[in-house]
Protein backbone atom coordinates (compact mmCIF):
# COMPACT_ATOMS: atom_id res chain seq x y z
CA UNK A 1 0.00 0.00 0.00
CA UNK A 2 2.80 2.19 0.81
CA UNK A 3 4.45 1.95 -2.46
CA UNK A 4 1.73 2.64 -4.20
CA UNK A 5 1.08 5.51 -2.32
CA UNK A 6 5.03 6.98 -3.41
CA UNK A 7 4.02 5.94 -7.05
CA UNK A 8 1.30 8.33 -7.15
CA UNK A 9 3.40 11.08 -5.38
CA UNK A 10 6.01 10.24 -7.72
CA UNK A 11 3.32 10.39 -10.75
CA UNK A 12 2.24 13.41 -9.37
CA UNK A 13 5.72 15.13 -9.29
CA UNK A 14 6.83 13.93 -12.58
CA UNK A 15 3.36 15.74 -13.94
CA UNK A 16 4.63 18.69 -12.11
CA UNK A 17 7.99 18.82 -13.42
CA UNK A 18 6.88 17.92 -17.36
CA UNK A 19 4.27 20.59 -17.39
CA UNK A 20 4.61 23.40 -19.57
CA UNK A 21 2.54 26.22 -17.80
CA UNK A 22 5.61 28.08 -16.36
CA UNK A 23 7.41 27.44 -19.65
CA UNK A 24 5.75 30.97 -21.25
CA UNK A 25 7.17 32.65 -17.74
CA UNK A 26 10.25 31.34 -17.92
CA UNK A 27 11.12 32.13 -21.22
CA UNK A 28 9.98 35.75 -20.61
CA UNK A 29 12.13 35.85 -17.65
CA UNK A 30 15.27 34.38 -19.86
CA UNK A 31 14.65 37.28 -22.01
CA UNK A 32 14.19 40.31 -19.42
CA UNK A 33 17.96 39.32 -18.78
CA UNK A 34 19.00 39.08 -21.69
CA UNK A 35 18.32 42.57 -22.26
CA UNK A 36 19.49 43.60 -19.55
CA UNK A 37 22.71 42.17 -20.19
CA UNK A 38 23.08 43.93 -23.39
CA UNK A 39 21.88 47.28 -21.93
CA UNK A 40 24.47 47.12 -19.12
CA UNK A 41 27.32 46.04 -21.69
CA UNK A 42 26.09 49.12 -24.25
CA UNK A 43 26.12 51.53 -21.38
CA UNK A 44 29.70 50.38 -20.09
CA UNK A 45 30.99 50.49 -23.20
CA UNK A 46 29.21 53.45 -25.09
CA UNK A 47 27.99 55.45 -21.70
CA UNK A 48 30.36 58.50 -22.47
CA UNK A 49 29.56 58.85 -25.75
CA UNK A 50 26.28 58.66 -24.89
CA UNK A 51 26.69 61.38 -22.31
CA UNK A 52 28.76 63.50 -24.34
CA UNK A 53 26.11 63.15 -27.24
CA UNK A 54 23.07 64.09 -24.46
CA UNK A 55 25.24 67.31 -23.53
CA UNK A 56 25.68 68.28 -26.84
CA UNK A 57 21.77 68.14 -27.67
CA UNK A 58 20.68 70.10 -24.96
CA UNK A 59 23.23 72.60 -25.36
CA UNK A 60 22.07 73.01 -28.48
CA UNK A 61 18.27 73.03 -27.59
CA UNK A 62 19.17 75.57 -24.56
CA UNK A 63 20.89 77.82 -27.49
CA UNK A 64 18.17 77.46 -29.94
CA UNK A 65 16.00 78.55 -27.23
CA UNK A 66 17.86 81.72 -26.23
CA UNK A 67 17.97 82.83 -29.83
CA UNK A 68 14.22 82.26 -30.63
CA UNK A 69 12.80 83.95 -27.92
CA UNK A 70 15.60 87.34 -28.15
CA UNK A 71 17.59 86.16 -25.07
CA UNK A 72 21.57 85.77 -24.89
């Protein structure tokens, strides 16, 4: 009786393990770091470019803005 109450444990568990409803979850999680991964290796490698490009822009939209509205 015992062992066949471990078989159906063990059926039960094997179900568990085989079944594909946290598949979709796990896949989304795989890919949430994945992205991650690349953002942190784009910002280490590009990040003062990046900066330097952000300064640039708003130096230029703070001038633009000065000129169009007769302040210098």
């Amino acid at each position: 009786m015992k062992l066949f109450g471990k078989g159906k444990r063990w059926q039960a568990l094997n179900y568990s393990l085989r079944s594909s409803s946290g598949q979709g979850m796990t896949e989304y999680i795989l890919i949430i770091v994945l992205v991650a991964v690349a953002a942190l290796v784009v910002v280490s490698k590009f990040g003062k470019q990046i900066a330097g490009m952000f300064t640039k822009s708003s130096e230029k939209i703070e001038s633009t803005t000065k000129d169009a509205f007769g302040k210098k």
